[in-house]
N, C-alpha and C. Protein backbone atom coordinates (compact mmCIF):
# COMPACT_ATOMS: atom_id res chain seq x y z
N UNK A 1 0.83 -1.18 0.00
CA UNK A 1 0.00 0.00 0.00
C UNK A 1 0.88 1.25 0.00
N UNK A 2 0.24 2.75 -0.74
CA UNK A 2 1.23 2.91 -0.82
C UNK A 2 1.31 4.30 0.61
N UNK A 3 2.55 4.77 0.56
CA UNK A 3 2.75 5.42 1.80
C UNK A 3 2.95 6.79 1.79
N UNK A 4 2.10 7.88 2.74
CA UNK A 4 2.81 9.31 2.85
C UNK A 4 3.30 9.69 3.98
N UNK A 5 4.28 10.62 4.19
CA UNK A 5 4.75 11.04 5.02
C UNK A 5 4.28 12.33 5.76
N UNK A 6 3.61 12.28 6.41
CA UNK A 6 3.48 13.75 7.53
C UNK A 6 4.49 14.48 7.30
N UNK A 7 4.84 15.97 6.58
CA UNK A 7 6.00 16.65 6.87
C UNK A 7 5.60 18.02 7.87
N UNK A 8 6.21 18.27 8.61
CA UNK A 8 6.20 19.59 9.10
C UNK A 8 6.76 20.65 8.35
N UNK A 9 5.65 21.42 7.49
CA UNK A 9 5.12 22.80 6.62
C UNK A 9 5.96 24.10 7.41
N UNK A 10 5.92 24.50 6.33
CA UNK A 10 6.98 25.78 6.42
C UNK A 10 5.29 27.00 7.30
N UNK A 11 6.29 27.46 8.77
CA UNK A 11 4.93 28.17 9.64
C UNK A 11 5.24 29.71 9.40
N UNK A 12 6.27 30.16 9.29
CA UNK A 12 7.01 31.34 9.00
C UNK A 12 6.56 32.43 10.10
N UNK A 13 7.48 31.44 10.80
CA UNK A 13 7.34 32.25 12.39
C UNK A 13 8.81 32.67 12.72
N UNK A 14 9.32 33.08 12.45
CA UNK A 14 10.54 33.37 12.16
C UNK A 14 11.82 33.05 13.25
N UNK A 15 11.84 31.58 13.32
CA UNK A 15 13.24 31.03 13.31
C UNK A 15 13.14 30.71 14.85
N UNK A 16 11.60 30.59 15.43
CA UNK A 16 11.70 30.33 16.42
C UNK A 16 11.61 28.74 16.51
N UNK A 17 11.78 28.03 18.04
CA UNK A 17 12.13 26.80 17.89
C UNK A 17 11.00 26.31 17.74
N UNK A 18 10.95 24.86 16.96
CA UNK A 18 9.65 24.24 16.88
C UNK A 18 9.60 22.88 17.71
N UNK A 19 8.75 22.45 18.44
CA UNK A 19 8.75 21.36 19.00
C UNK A 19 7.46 20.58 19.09
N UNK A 20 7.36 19.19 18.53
CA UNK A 20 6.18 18.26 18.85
C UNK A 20 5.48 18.13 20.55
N UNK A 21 4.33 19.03 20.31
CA UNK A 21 3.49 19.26 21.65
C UNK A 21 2.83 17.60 21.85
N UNK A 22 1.96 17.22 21.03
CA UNK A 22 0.95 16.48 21.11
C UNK A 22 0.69 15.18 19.77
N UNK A 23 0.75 14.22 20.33
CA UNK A 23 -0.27 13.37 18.81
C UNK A 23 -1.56 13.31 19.01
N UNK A 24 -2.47 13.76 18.56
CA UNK A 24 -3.46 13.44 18.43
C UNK A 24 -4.55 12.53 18.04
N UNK A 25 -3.68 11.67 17.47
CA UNK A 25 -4.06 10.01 16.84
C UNK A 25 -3.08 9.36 17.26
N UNK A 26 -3.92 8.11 17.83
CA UNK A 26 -2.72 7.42 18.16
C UNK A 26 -2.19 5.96 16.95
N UNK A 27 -1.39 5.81 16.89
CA UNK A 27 -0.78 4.35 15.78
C UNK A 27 -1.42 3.66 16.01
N UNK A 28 -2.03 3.59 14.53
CA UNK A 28 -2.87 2.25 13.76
C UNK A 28 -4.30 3.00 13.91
N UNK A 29 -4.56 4.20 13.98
CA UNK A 29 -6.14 4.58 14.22
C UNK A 29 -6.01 5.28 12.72
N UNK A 30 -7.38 4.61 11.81
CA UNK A 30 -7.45 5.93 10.94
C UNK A 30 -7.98 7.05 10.39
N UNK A 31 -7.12 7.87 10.01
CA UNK A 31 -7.43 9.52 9.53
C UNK A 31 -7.84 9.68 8.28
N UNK A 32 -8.39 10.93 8.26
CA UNK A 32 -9.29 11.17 6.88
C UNK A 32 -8.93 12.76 6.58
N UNK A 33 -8.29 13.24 5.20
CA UNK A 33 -7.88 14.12 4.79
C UNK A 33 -8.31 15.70 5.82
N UNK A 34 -7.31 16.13 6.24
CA UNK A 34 -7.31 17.47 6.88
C UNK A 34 -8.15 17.12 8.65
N UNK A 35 -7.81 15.69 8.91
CA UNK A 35 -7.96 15.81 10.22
C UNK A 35 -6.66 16.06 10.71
N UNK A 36 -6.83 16.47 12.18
CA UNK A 36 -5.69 16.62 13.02
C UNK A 36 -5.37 15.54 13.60
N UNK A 37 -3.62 15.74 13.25
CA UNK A 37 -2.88 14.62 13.90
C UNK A 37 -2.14 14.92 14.66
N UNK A 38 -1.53 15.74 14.41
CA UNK A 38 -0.48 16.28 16.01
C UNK A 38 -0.68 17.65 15.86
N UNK A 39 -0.09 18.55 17.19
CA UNK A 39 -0.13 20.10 17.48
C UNK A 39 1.94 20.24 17.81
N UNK A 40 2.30 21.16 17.22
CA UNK A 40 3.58 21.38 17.33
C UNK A 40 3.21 22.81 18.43
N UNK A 41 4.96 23.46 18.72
CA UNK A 41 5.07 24.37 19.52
C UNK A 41 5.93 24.74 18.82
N UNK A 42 5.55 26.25 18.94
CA UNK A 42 6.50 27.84 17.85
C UNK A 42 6.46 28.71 18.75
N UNK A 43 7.54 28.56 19.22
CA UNK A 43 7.35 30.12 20.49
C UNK A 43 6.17 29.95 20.96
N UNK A 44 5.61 30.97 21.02
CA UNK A 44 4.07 31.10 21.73
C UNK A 44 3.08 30.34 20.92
N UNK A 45 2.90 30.30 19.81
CA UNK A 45 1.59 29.48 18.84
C UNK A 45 2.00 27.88 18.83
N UNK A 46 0.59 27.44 19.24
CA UNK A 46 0.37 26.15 19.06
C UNK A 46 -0.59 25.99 17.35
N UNK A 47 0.72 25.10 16.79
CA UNK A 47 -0.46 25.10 15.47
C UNK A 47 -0.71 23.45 15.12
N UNK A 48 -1.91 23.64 14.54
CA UNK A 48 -2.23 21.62 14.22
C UNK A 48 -1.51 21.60 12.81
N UNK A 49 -1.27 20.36 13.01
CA UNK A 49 -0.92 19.49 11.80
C UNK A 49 -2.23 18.47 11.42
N UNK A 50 -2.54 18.59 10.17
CA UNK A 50 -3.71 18.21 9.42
C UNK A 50 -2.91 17.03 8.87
N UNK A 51 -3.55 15.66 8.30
CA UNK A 51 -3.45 14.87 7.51
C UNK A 51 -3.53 14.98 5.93
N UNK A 52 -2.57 15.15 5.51
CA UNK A 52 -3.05 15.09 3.89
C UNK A 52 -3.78 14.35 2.87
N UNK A 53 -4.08 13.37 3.77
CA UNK A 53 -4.72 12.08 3.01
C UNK A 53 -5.42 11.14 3.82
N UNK A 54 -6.39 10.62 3.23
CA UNK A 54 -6.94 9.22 4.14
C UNK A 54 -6.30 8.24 4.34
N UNK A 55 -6.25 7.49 5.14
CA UNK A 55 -5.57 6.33 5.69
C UNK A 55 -5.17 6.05 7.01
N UNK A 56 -4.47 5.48 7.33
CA UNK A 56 -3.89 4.79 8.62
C UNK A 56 -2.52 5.00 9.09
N UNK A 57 -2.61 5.97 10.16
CA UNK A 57 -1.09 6.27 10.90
C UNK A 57 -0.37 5.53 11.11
N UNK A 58 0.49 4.52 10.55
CA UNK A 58 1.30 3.41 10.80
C UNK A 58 2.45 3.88 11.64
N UNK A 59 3.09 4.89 11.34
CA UNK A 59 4.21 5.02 12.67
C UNK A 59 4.77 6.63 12.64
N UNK A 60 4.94 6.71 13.96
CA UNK A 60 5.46 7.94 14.52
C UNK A 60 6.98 8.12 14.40
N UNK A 61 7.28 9.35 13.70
CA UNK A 61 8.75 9.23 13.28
C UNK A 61 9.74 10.50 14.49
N UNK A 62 8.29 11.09 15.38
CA UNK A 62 9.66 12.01 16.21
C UNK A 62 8.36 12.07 17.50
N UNK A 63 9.13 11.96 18.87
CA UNK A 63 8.90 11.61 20.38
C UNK A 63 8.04 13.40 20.28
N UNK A 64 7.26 13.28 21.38
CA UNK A 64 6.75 14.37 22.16
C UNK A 64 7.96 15.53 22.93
N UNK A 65 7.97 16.71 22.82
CA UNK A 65 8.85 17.35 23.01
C UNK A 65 9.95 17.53 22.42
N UNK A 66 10.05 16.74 21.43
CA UNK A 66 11.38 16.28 20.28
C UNK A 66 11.73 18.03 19.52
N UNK A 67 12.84 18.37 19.48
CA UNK A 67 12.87 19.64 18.59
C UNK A 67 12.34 19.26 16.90
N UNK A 68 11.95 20.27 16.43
CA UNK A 68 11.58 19.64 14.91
C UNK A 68 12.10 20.56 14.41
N UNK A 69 12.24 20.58 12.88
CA UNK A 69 12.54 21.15 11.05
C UNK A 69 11.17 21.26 10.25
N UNK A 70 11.55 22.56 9.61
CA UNK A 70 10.60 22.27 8.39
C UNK A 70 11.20 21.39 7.39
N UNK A 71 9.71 21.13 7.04
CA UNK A 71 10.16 19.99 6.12
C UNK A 71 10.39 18.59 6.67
N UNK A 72 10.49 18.05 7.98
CA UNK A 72 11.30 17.05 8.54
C UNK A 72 9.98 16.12 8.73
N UNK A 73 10.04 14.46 8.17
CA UNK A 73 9.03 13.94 8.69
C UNK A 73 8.87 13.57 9.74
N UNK A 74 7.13 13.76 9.83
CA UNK A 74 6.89 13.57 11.46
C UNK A 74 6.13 11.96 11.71
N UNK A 75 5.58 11.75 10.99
CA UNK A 75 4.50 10.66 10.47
C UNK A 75 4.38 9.75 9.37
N UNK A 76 4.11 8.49 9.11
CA UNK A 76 3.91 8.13 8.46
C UNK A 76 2.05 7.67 7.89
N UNK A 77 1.89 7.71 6.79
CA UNK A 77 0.17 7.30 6.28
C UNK A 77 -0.04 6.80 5.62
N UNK A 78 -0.52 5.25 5.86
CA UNK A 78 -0.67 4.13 4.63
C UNK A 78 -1.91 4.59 4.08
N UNK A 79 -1.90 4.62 2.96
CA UNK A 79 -3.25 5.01 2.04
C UNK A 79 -3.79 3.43 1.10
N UNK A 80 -5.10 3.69 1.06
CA UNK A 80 -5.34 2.57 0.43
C UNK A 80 -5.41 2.20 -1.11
N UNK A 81 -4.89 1.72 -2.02
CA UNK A 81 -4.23 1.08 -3.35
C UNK A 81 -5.55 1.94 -4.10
């Protein structure tokens, strides 16, 4: 099946640190385009991360509190064939 990756999107908050607050789904539950899956931390703003696609969160690629990147995957999403 084939697979997408959760990336953490450019927030243009300017260069402050970003860090994984929350998952909001937990592995193996599944999501449906532009639900929320995790909430990151930017300085002061908490922003969600939406799903790009339907399918099934198969695995978490960075811990709670973890520093993050744009661009850096956070998630993985099996979609169906």
């Amino acid at each position: 099946m084939p697979r997408i990756e959760l990336c953490l999107p450019e927030l243009d908050l300017d260069d402050q640190p970003i860090t994984l607050s929350a998952w909001l789904v937990p592995r193996g539950a599944p999501v449906t385009a532009g639900q929320r899956v995790a909430e990151v931390l930017a300085g002061p703003a908490t922003v969600d991360l939406p799903s790009p696609v339907d399918g099934v969160l198969v695995r978490r690629l960075v811990d709670l509190d973890e520093p993050i990147k744009v661009g850096q995957p956070l998630a993985v999403i099996e979609t169906s064939p």
